[in-house]
PDB file of N, CA and C in Angstrom:
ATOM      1  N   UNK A   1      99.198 114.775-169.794  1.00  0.00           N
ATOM      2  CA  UNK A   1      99.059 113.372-170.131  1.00  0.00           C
ATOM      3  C   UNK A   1      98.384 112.601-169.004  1.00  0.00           C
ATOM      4  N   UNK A   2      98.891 112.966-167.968  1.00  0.00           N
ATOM      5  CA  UNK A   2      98.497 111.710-166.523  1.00  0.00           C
ATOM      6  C   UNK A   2      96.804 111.961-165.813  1.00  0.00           C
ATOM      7  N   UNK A   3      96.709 113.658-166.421  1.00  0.00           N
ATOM      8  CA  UNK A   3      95.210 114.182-166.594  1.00  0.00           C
ATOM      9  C   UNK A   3      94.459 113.211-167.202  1.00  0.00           C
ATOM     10  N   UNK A   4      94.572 112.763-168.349  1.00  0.00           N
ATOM     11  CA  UNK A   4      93.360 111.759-169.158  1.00  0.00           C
ATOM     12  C   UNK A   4      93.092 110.582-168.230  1.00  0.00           C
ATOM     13  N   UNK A   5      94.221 110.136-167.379  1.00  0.00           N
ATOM     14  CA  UNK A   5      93.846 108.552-166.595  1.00  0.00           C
ATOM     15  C   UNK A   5      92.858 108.842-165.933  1.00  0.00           C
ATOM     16  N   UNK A   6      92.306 110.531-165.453  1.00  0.00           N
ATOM     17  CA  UNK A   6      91.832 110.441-164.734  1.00  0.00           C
ATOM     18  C   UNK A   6      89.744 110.661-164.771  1.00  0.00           C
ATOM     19  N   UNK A   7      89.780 110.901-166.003  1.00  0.00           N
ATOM     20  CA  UNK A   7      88.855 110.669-166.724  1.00  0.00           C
ATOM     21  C   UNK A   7      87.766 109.510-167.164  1.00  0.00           C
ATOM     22  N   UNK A   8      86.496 109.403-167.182  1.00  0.00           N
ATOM     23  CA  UNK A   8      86.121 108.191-167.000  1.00  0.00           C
ATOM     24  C   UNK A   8      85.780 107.974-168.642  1.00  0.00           C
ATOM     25  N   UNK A   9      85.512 106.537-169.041  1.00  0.00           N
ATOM     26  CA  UNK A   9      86.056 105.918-170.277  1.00  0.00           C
ATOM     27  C   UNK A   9      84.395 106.746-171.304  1.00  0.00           C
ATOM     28  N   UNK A  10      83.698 107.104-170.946  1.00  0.00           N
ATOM     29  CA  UNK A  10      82.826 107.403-171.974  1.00  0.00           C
ATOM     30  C   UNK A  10      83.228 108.937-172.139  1.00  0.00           C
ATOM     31  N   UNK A  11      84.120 109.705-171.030  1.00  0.00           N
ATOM     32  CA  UNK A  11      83.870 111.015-171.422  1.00  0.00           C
ATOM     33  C   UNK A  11      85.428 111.344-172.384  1.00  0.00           C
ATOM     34  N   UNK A  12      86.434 109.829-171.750  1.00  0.00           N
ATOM     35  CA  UNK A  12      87.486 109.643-173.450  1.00  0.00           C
ATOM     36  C   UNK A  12      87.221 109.751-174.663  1.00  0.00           C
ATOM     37  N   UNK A  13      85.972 108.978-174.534  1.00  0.00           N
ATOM     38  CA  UNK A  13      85.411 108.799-175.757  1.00  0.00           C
ATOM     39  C   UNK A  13      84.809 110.760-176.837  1.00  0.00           C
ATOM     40  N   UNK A  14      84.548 111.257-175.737  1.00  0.00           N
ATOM     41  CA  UNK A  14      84.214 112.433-176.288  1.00  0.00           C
ATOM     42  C   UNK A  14      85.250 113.187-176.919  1.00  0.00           C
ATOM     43  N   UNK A  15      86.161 113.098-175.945  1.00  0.00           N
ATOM     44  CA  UNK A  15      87.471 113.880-176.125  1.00  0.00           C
ATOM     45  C   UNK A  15      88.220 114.073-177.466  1.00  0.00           C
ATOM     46  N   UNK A  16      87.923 112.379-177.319  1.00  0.00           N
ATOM     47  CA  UNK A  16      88.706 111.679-178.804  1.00  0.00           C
ATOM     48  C   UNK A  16      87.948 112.655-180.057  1.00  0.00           C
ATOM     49  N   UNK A  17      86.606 113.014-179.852  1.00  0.00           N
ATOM     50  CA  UNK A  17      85.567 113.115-181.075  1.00  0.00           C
ATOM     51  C   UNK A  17      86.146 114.403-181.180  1.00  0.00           C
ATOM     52  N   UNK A  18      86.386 115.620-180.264  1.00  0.00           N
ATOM     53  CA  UNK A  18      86.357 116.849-180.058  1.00  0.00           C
ATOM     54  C   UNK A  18      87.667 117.365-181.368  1.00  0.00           C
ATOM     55  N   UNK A  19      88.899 117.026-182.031  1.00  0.00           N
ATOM     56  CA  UNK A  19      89.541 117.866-182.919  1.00  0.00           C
ATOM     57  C   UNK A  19      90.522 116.368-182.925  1.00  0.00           C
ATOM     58  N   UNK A  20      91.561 117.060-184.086  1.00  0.00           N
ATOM     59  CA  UNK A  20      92.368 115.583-184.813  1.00  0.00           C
ATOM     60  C   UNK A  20      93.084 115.507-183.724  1.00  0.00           C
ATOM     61  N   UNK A  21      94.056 116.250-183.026  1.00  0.00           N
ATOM     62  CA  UNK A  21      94.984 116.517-182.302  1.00  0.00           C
ATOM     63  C   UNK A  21      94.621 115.563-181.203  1.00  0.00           C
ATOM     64  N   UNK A  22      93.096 115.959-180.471  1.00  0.00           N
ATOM     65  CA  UNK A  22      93.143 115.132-179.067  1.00  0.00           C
ATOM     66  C   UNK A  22      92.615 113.407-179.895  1.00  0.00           C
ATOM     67  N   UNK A  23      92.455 113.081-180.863  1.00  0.00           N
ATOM     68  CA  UNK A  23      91.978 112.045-181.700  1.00  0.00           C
ATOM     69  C   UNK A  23      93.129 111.439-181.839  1.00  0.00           C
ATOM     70  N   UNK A  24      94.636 111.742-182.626  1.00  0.00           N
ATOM     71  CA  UNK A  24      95.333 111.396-182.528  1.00  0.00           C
ATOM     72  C   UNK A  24      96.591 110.770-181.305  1.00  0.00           C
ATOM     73  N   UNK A  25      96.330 111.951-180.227  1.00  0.00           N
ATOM     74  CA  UNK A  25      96.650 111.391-179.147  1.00  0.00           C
ATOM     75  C   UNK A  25      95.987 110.025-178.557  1.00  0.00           C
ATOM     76  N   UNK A  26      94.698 110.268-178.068  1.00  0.00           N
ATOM     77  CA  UNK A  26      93.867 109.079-177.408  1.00  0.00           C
ATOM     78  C   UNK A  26      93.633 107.609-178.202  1.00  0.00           C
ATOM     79  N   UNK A  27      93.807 107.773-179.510  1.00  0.00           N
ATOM     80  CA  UNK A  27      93.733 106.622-180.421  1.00  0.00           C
ATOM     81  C   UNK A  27      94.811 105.689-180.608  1.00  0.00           C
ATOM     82  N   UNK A  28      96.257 106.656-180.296  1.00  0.00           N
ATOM     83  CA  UNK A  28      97.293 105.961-180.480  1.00  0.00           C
ATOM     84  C   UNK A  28      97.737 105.021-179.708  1.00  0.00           C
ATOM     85  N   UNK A  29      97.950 103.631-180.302  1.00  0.00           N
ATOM     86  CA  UNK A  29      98.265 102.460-179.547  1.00  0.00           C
ATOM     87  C   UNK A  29      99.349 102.849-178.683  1.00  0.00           C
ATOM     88  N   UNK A  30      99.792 103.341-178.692  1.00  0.00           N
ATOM     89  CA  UNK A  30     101.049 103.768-177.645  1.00  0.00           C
ATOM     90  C   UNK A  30     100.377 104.078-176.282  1.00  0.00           C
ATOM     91  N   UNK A  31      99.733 105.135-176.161  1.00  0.00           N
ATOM     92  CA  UNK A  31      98.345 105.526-175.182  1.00  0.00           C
ATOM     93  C   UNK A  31      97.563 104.250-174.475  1.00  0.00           C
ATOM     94  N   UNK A  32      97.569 103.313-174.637  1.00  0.00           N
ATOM     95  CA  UNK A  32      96.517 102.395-174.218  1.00  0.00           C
ATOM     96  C   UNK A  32      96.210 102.868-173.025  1.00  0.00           C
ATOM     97  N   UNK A  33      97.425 102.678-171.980  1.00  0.00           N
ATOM     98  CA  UNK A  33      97.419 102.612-170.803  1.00  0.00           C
ATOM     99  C   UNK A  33      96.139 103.815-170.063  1.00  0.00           C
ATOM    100  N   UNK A  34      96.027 104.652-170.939  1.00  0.00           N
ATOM    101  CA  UNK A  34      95.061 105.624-170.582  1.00  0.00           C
ATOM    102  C   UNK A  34      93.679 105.055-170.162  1.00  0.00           C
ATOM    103  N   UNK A  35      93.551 104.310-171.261  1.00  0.00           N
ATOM    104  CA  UNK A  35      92.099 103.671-171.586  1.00  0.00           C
ATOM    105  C   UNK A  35      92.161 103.154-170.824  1.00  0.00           C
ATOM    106  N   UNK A  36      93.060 102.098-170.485  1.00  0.00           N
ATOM    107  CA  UNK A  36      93.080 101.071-169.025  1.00  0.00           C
ATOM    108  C   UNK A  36      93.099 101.441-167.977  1.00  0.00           C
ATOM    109  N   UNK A  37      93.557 102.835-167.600  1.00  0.00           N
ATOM    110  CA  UNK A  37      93.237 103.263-165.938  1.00  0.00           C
ATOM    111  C   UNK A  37      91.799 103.714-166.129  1.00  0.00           C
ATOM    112  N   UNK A  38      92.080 104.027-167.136  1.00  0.00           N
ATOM    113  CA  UNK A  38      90.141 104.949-166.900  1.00  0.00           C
ATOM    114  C   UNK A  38      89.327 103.746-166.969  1.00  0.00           C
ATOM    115  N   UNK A  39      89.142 103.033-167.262  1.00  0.00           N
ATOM    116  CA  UNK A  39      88.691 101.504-167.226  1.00  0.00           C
ATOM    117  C   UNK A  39      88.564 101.412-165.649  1.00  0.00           C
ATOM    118  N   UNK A  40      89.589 101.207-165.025  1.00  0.00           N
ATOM    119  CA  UNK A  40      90.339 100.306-163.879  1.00  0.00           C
ATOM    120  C   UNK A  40      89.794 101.408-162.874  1.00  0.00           C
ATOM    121  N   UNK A  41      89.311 102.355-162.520  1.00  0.00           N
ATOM    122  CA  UNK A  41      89.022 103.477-162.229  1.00  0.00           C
ATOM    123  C   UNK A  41      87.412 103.251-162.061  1.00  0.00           C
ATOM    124  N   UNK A  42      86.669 102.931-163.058  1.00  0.00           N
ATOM    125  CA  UNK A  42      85.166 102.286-163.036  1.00  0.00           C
ATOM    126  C   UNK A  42      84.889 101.595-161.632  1.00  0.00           C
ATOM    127  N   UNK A  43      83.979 101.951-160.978  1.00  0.00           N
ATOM    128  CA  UNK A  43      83.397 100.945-160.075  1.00  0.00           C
ATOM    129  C   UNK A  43      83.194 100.360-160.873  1.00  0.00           C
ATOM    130  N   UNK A  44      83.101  98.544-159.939  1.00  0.00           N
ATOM    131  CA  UNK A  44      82.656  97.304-160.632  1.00  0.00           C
ATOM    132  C   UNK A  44      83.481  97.164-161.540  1.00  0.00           C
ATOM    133  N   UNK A  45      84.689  97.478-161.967  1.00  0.00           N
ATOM    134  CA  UNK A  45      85.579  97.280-163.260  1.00  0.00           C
ATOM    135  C   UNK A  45      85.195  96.370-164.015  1.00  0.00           C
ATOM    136  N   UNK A  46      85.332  96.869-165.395  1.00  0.00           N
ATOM    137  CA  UNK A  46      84.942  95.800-166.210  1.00  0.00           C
ATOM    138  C   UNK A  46      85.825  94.841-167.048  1.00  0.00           C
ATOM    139  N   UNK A  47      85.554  93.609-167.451  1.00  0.00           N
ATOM    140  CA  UNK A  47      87.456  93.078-167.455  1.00  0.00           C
ATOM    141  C   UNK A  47      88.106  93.327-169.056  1.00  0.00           C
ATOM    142  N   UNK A  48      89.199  93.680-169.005  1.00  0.00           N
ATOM    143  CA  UNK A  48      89.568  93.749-170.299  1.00  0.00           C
ATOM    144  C   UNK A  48      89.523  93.032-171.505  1.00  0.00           C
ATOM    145  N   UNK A  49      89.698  94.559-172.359  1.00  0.00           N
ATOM    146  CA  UNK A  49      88.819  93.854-173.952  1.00  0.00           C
ATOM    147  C   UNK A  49      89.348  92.825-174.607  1.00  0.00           C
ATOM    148  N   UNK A  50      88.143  92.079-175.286  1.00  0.00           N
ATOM    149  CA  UNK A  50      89.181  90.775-176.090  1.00  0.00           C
ATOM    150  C   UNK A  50      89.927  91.066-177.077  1.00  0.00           C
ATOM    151  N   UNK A  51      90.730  90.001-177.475  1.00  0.00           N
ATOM    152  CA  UNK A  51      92.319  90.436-178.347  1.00  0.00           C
ATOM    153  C   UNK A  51      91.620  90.745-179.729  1.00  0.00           C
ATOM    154  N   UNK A  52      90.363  90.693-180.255  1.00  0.00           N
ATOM    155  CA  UNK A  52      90.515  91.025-181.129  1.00  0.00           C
ATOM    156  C   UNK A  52      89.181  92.929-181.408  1.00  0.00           C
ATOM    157  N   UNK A  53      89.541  93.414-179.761  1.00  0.00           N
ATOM    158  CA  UNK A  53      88.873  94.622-180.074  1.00  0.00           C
ATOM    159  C   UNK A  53      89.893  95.487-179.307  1.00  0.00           C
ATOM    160  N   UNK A  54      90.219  96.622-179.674  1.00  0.00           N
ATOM    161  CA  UNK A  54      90.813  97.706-178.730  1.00  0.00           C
ATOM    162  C   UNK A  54      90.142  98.673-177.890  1.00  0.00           C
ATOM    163  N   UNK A  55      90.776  99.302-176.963  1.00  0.00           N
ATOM    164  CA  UNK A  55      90.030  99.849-175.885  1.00  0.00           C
ATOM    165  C   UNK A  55      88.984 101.052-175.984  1.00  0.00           C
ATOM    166  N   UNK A  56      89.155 101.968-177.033  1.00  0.00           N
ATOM    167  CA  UNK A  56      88.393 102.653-177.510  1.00  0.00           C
ATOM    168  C   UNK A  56      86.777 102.297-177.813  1.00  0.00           C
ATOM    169  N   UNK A  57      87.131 100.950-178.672  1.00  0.00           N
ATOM    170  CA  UNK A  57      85.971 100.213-179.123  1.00  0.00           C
ATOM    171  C   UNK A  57      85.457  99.762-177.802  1.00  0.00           C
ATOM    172  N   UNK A  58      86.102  99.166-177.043  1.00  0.00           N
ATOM    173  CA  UNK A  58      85.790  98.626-175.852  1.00  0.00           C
ATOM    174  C   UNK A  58      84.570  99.313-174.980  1.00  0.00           C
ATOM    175  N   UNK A  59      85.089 100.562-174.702  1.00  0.00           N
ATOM    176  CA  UNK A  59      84.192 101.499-174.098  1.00  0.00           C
ATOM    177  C   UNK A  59      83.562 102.181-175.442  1.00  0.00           C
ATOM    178  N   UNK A  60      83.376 102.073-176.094  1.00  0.00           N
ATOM    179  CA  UNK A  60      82.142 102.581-176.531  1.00  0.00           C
ATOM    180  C   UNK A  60      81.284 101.510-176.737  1.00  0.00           C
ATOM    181  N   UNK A  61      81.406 100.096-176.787  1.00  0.00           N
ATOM    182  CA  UNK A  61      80.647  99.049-176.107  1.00  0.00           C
ATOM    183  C   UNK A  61      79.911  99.389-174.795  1.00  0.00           C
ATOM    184  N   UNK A  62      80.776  99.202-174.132  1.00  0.00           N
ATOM    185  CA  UNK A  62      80.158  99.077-172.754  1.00  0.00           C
ATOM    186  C   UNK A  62      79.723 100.752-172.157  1.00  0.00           C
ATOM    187  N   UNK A  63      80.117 101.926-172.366  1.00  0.00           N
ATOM    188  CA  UNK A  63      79.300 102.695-172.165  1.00  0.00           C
ATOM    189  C   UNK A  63      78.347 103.828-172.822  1.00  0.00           C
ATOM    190  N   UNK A  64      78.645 103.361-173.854  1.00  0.00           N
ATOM    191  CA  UNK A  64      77.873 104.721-174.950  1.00  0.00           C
ATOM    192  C   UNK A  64      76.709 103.872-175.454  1.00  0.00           C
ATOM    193  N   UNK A  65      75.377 104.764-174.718  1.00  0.00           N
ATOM    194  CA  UNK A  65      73.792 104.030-175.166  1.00  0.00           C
ATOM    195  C   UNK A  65      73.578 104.242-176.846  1.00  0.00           C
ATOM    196  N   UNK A  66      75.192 103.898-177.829  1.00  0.00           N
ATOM    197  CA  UNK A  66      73.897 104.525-178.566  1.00  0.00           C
ATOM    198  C   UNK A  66      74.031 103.036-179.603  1.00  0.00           C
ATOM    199  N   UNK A  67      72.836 102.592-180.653  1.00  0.00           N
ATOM    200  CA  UNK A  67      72.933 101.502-181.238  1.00  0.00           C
ATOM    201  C   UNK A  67      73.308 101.756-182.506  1.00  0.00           C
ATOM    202  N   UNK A  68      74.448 100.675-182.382  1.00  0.00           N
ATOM    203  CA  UNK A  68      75.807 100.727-183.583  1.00  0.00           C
ATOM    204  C   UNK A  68      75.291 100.849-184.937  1.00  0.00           C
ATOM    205  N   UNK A  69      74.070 100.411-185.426  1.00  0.00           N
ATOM    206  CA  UNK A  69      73.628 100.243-186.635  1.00  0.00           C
ATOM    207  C   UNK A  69      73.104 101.794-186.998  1.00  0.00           C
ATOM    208  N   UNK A  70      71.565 101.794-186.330  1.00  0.00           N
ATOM    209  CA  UNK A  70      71.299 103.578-186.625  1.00  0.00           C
ATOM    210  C   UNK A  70      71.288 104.395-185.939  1.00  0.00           C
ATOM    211  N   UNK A  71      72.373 104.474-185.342  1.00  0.00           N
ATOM    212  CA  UNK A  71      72.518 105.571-184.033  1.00  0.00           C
ATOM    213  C   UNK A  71      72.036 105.905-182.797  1.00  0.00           C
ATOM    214  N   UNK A  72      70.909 105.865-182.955  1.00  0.00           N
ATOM    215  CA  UNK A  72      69.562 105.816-182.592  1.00  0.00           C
ATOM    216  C   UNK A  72      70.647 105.957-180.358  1.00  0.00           C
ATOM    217  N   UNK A  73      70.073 107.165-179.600  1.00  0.00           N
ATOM    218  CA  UNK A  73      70.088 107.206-178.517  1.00  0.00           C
ATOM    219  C   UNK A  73      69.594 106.436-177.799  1.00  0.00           C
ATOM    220  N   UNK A  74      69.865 105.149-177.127  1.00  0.00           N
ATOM    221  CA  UNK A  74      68.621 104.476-176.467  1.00  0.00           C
ATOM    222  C   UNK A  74      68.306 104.717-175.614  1.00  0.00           C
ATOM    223  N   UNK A  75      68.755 105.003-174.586  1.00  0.00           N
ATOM    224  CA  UNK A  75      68.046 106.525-173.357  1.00  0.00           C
ATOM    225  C   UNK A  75      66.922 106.882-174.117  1.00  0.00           C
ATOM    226  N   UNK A  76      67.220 108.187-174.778  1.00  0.00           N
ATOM    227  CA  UNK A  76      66.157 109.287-175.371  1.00  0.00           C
ATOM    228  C   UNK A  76      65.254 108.480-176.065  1.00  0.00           C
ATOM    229  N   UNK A  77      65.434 106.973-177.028  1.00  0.00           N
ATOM    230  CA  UNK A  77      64.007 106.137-177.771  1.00  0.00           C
ATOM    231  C   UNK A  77      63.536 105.774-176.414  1.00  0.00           C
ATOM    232  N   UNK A  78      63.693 105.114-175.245  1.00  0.00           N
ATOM    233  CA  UNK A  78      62.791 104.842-174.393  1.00  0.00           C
ATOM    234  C   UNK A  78      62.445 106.009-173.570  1.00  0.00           C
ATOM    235  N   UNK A  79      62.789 107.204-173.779  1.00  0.00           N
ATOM    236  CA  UNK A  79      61.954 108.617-173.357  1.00  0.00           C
ATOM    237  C   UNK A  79      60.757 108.860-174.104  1.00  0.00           C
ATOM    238  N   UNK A  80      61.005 108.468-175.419  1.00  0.00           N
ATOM    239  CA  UNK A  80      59.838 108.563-176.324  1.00  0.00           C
ATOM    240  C   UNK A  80      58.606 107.319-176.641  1.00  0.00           C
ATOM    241  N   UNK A  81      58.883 106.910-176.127  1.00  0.00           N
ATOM    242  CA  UNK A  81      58.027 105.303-175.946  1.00  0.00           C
ATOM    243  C   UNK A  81      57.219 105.920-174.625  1.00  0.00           C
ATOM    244  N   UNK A  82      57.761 106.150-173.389  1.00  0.00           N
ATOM    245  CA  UNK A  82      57.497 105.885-172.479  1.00  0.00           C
ATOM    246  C   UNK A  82      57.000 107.503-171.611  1.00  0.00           C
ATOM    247  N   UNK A  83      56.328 108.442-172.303  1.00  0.00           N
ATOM    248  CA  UNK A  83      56.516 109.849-172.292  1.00  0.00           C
ATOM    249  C   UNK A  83      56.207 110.024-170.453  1.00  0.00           C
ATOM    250  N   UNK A  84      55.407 109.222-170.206  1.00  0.00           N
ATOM    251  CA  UNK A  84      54.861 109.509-168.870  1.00  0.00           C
ATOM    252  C   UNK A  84      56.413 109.209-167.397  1.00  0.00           C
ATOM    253  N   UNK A  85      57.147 108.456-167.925  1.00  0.00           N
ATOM    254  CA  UNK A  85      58.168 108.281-167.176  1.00  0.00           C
ATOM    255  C   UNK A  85      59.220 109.123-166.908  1.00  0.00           C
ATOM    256  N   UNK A  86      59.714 109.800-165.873  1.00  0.00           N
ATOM    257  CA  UNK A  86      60.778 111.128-165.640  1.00  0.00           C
ATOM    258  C   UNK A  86      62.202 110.543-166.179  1.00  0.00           C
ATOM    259  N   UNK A  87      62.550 111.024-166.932  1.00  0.00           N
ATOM    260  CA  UNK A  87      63.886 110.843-167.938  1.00  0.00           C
ATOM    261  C   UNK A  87      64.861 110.275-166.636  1.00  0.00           C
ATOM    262  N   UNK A  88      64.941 110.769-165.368  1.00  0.00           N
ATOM    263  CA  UNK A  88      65.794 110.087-164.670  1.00  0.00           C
ATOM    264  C   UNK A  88      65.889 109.060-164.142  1.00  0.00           C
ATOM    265  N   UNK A  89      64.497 108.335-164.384  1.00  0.00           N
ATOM    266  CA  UNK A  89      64.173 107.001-163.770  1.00  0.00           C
ATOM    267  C   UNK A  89      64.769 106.067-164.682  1.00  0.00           C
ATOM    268  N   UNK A  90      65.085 106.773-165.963  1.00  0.00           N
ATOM    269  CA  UNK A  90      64.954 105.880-167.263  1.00  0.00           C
ATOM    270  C   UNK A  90      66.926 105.628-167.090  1.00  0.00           C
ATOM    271  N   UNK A  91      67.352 104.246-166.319  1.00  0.00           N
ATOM    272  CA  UNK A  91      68.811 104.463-165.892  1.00  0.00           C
ATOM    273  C   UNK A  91      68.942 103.063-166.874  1.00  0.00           C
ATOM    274  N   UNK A  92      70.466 102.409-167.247  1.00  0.00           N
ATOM    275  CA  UNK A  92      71.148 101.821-168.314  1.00  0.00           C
ATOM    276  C   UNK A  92      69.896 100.606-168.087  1.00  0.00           C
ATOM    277  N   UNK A  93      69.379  99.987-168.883  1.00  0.00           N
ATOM    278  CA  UNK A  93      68.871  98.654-168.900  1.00  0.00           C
ATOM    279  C   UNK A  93      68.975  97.689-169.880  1.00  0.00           C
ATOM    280  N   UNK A  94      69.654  96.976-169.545  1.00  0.00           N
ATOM    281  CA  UNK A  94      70.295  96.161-170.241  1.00  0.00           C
ATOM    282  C   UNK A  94      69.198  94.698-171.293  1.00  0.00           C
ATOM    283  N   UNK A  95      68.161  94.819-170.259  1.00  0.00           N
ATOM    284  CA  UNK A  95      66.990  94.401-171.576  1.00  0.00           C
ATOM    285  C   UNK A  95      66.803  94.838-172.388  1.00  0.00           C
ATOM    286  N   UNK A  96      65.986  96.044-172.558  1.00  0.00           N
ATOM    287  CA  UNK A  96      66.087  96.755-173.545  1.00  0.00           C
ATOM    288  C   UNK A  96      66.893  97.402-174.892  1.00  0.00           C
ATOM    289  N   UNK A  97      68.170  97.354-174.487  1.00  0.00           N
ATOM    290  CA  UNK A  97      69.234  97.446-175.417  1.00  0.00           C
ATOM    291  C   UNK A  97      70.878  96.646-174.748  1.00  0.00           C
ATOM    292  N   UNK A  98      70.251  95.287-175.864  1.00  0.00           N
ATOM    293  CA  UNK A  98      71.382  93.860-174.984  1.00  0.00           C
ATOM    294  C   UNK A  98      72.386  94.623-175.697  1.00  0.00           C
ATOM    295  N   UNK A  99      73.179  93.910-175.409  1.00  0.00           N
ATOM    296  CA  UNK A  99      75.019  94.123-176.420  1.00  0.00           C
ATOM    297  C   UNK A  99      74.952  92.608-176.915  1.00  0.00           C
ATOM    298  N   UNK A 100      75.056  92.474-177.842  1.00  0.00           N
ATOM    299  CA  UNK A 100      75.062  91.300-178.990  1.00  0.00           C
ATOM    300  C   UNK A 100      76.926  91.604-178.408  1.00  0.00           C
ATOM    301  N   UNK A 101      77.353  90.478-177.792  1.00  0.00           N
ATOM    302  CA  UNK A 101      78.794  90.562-177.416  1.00  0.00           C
ATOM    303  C   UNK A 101      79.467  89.642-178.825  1.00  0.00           C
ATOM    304  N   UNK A 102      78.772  88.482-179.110  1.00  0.00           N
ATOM    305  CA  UNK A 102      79.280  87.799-179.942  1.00  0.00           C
ATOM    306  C   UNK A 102      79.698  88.656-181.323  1.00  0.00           C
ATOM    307  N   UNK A 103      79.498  90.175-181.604  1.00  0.00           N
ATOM    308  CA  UNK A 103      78.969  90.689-182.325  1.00  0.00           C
ATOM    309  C   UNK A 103      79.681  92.307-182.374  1.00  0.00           C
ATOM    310  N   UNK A 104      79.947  92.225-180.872  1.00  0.00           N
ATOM    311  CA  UNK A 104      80.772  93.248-180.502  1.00  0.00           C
ATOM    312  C   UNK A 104      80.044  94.896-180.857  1.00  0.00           C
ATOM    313  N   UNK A 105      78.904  94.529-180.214  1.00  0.00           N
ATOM    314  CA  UNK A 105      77.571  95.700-180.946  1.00  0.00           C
ATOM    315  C   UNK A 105      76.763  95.996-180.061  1.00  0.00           C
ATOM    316  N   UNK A 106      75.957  96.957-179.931  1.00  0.00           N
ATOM    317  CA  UNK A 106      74.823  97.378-178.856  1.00  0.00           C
ATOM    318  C   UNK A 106      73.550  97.582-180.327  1.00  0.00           C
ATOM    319  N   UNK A 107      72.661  96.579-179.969  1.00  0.00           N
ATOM    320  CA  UNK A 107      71.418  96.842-181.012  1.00  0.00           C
ATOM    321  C   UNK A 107      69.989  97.568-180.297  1.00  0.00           C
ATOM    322  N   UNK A 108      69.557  98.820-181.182  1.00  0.00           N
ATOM    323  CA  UNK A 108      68.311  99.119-180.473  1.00  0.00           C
ATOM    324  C   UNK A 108      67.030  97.773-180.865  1.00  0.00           C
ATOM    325  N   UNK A 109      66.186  97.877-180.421  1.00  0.00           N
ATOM    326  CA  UNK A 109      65.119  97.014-180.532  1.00  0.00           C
ATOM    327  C   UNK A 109      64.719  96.551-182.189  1.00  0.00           C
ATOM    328  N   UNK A 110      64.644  98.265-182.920  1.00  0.00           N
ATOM    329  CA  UNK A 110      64.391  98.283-184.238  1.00  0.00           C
ATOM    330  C   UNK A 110      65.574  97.370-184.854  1.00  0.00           C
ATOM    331  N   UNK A 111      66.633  97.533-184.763  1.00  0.00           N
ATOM    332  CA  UNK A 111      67.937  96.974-185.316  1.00  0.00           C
ATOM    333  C   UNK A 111      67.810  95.605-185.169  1.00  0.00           C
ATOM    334  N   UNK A 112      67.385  95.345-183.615  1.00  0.00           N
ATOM    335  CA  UNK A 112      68.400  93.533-183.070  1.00  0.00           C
ATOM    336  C   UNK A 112      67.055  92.688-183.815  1.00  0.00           C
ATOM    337  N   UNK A 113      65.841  93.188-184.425  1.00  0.00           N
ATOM    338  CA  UNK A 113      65.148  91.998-185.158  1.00  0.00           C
ATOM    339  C   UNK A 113      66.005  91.962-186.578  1.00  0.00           C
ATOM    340  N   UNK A 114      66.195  93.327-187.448  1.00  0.00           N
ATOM    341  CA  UNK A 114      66.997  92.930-188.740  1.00  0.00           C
ATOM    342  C   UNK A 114      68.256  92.654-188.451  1.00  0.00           C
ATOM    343  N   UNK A 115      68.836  92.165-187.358  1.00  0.00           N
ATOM    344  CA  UNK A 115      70.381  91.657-187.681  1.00  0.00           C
ATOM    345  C   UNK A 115      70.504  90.409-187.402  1.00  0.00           C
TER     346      UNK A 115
END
C-alpha cells in the first residue's frame, strides 16, 4: 500500500489502467491519500483539485499530454508537424496544448477551435 505514495501521479494513472484489481484499489475514494502524496511529492506541487473534480481526474489533467476529445498524443502531433526537431527538445508546452481549466480538459489545436 505505502509503495503507491511513492509513485509519481501520471505513472498512477497507468497502474490504475493495467487490470480491475489495481483499478479498483487506486480509484477508491478511500485511497485518496495516495493520489495526494504522489501529488505532494511533485516538484513545484501543484495545489489541490477543485471540489468538484477528484484526484485521478486531477492528474490526468495536469499530466497526461493527451487531448480529452480525440486522444490525439500531443507530444507525438508536434513530432509530426515539426519532423526536423529531436523528439527530446519537444518538452510539455503549454501553448500549444492549453488546459481549458474552466472546462477541466486539455484540447489539441484540432479540438480547442471546435469546442
Amino acid at each position: 500500500f505505502q509503495i503507491f505514495t511513492l509513485v509519481d501521479p501520471l505513472t498512477l494513472l497507468y497502474l490504475a489502467r493495467t487490470n480491475k484489481a489495481l483499478r479498483g484499489f487506486l480509484l477508491d475514494r478511500q485511497n485518496s491519500n495516495i493520489w495526494r502524496a504522489s501529488l505532494q511529492a511533485v516538484e513545484s506541487a501543484p495545489p489541490l483539485p477543485p471540489a468538484c473534480m477528484d484526484d485521478p481526474a486531477w492528474c490526468r489533467l495536469l499530466f497526461e499530454e493527451i487531448c480529452h476529445v480525440c486522444a490525439l498524443f500531443l507530444l507525438l502531433s508536434r513530432v509530426l508537424m515539426y519532423p526536423q526537431v529531436c523528439f527530446a527538445q519537444l518538452e510539455h508546452d503549454y501553448h500549444s496544448d492549453p488546459i481549458w481549466w474552466e472546462f477541466g480538459a486539455r484540447y489539441c489545436q484540432g479540438c480547442s477551435g471546435s469546442q
